[in-house]
N, C-alpha and C. Protein backbone atom coordinates (compact mmCIF):
# COMPACT_ATOMS: atom_id res chain seq x y z
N UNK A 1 14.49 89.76 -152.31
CA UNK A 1 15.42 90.80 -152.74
C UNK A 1 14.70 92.10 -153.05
N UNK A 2 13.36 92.09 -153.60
CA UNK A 2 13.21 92.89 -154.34
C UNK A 2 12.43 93.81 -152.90
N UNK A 3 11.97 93.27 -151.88
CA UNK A 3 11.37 94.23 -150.84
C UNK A 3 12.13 95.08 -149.85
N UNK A 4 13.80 94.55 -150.59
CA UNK A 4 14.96 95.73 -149.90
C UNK A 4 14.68 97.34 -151.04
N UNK A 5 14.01 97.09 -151.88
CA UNK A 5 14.18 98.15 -152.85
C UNK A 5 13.13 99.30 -152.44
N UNK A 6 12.12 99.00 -151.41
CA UNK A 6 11.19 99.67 -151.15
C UNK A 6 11.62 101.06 -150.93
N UNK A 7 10.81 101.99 -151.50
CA UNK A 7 11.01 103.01 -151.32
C UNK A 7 12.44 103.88 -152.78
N UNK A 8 12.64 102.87 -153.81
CA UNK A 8 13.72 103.42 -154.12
C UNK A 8 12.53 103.50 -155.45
N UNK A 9 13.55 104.20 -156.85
CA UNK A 9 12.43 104.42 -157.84
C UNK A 9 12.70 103.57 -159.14
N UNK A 10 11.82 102.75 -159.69
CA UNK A 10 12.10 101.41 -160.45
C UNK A 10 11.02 101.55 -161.85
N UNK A 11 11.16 100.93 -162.75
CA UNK A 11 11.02 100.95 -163.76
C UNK A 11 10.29 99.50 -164.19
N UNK A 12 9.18 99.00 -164.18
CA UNK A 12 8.19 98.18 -164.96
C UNK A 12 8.01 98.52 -166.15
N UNK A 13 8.25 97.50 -166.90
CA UNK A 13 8.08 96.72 -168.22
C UNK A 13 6.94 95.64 -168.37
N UNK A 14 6.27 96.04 -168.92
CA UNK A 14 5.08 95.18 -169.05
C UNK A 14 4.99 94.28 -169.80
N UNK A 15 4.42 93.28 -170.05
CA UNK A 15 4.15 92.46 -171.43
C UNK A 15 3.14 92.98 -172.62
N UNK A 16 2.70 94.33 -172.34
CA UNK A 16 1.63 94.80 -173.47
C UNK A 16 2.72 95.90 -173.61
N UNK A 17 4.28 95.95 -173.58
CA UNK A 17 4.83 96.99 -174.07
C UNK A 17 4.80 98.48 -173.13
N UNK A 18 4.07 98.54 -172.03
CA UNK A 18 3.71 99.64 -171.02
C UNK A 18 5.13 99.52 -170.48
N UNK A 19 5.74 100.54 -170.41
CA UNK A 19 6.64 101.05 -169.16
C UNK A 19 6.06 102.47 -168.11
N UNK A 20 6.30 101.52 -166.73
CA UNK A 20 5.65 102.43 -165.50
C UNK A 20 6.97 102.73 -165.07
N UNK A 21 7.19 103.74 -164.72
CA UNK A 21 8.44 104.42 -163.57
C UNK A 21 7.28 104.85 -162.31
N UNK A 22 7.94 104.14 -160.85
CA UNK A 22 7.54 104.90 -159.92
C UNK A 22 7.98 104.49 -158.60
N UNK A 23 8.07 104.98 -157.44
CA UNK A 23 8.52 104.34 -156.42
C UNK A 23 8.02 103.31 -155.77
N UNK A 24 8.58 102.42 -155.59
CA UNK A 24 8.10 101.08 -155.37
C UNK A 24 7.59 100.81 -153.76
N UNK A 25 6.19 100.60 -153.63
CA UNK A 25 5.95 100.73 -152.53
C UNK A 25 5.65 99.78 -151.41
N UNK A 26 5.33 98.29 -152.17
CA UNK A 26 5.10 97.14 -152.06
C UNK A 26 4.99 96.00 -152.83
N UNK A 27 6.31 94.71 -152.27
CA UNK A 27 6.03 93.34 -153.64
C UNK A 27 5.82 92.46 -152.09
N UNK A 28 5.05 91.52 -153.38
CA UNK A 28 4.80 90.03 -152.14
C UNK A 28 5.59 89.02 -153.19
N UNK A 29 5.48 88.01 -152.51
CA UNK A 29 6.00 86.43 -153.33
C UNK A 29 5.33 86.37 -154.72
N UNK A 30 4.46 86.93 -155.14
CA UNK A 30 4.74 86.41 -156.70
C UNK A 30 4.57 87.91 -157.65
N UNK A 31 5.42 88.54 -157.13
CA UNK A 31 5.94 89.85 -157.45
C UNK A 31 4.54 90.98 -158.08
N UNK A 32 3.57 90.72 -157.05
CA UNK A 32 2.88 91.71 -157.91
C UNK A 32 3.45 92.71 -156.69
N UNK A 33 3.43 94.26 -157.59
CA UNK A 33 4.09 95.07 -157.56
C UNK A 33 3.11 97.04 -157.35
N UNK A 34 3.33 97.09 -156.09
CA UNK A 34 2.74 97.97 -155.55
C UNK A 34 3.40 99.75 -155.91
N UNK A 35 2.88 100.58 -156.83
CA UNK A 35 4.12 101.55 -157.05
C UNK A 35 3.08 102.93 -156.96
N UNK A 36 3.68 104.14 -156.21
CA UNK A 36 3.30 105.17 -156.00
C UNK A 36 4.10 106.22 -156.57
N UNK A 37 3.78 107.70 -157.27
CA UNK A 37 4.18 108.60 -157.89
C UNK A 37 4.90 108.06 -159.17
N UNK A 38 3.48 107.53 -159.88
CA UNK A 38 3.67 106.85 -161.19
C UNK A 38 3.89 107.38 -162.03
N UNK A 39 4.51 107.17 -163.80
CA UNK A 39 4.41 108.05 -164.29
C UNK A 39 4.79 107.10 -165.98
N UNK A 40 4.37 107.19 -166.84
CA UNK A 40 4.53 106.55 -167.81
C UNK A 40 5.40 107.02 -168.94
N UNK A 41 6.93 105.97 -169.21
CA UNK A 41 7.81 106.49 -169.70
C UNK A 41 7.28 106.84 -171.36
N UNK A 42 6.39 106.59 -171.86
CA UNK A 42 6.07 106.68 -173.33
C UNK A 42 4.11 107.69 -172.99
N UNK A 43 4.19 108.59 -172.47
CA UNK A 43 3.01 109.73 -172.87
C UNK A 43 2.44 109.83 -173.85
N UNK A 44 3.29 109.75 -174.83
CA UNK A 44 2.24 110.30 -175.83
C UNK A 44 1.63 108.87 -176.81
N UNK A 45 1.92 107.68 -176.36
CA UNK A 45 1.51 106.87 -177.02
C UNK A 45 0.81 106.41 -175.58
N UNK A 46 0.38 106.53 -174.30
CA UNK A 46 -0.34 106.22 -173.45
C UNK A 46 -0.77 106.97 -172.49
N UNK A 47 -1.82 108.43 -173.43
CA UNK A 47 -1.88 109.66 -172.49
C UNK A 47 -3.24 109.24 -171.50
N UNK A 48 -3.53 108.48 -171.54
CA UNK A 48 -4.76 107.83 -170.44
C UNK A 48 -4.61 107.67 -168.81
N UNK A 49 -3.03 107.23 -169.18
CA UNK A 49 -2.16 107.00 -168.01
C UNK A 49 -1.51 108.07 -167.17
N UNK A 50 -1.52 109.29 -168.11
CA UNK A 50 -1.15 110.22 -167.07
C UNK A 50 -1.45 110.78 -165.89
N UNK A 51 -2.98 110.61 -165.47
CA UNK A 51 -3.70 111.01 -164.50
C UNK A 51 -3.45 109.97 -163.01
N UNK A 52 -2.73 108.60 -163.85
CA UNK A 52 -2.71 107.59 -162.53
C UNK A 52 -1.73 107.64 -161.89
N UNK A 53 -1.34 107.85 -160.63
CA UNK A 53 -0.24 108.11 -159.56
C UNK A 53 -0.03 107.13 -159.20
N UNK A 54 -1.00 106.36 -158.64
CA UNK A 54 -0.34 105.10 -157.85
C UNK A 54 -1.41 104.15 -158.43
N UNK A 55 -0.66 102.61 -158.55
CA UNK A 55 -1.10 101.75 -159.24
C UNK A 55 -0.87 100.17 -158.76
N UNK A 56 -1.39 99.57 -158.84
CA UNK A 56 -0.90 97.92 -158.44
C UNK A 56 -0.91 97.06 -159.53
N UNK A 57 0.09 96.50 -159.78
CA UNK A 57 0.70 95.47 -160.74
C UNK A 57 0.52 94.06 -160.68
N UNK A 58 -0.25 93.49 -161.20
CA UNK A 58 0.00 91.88 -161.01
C UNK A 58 1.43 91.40 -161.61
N UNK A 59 1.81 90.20 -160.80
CA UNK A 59 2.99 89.79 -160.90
C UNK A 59 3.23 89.13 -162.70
N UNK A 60 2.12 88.36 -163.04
CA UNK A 60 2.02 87.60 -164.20
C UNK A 60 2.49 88.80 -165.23
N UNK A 61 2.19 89.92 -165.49
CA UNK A 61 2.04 91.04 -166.31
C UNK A 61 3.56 91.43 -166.77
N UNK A 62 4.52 91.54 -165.58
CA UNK A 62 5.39 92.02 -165.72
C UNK A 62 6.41 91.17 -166.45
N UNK A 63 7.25 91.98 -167.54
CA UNK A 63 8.29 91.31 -168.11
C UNK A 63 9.59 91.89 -167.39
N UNK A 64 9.60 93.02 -167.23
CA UNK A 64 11.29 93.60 -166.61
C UNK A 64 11.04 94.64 -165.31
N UNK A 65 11.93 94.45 -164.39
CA UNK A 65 11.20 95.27 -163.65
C UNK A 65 13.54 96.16 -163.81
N UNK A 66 13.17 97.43 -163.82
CA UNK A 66 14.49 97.61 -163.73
C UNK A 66 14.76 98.58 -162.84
N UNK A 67 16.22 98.03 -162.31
CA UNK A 67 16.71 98.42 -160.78
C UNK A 67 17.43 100.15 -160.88
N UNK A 68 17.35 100.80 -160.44
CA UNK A 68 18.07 101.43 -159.68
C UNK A 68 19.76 101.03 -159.98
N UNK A 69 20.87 101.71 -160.66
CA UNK A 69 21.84 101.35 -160.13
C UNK A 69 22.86 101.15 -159.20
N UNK A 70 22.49 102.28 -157.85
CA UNK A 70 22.65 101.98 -156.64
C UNK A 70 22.70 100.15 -155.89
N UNK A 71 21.14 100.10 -156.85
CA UNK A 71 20.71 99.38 -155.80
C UNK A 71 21.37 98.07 -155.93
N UNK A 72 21.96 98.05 -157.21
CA UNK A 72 22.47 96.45 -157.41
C UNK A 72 23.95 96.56 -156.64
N UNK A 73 23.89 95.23 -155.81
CA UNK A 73 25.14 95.13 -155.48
C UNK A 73 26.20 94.14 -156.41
N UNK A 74 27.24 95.05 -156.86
CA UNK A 74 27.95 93.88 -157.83
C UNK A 74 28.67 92.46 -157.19
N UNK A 75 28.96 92.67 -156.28
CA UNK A 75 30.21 91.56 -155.97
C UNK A 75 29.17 90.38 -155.39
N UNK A 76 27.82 90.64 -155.36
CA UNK A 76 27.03 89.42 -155.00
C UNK A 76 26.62 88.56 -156.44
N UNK A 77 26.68 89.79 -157.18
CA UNK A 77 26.13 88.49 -158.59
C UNK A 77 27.90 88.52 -159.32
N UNK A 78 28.93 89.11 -159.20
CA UNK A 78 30.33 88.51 -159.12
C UNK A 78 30.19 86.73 -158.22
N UNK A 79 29.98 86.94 -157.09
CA UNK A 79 30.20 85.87 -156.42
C UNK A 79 29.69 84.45 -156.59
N UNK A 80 27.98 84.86 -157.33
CA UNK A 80 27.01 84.27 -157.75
C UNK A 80 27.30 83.23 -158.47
N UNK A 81 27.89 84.58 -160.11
CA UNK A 81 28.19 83.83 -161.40
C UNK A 81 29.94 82.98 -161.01
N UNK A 82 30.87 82.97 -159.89
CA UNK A 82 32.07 82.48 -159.73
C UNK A 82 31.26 80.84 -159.20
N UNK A 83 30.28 80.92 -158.33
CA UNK A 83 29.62 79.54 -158.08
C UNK A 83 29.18 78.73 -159.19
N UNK A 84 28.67 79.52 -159.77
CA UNK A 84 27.61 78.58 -161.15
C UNK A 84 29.05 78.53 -161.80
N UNK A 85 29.79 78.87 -162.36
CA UNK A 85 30.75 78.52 -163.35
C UNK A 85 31.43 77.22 -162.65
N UNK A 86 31.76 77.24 -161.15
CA UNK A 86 33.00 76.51 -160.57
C UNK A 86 31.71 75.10 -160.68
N UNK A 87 29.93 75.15 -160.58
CA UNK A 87 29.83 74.08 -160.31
C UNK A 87 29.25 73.14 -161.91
N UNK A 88 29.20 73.96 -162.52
CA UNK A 88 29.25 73.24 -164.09
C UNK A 88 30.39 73.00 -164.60
């Protein structure tokens, strides 16, 4: 799912509390996460980071990665959650 997003601009959540915004440029199978024209939503508590543009993410690291609202299509996780309910 997530290598239809390429090219759109996404939001990493880290497990040390880091949030990255940047366009997502490449994920493989265990979501480490390839992102160019980076930019760190909290500056002034991580001004180290400002100089880094593009960055690669290990998959383990990440706690949230957040979408684009374009990008979610509703009536697939509508359809999703109508399965899981009908089969419990």
């Amino acid at each position: 799912y997530f290598k239809t997003l390429v090219g759109k601009e996404v939001t990493l959540e880290l497990k040390n509390d880091l949030a990255i915004t940047g366009t997502l440029h490449s994920v493989d199978q265990f979501l480490n996460v390839k992102l160019t024209n980076t930019r760190v939503t909290n500056e002034s508590k991580y001004p180290h980071m400002m100089s880094v543009r593009n960055c690669f993410v290990r998959g383990s690291v990440v706690r949230y990665i957040q979408l684009p609202a374009s990008a979610v299509d509703v009536e697939i996780l509508h359809d999703a959650t109508r399965r899981e309910a009908r089969g419990a």
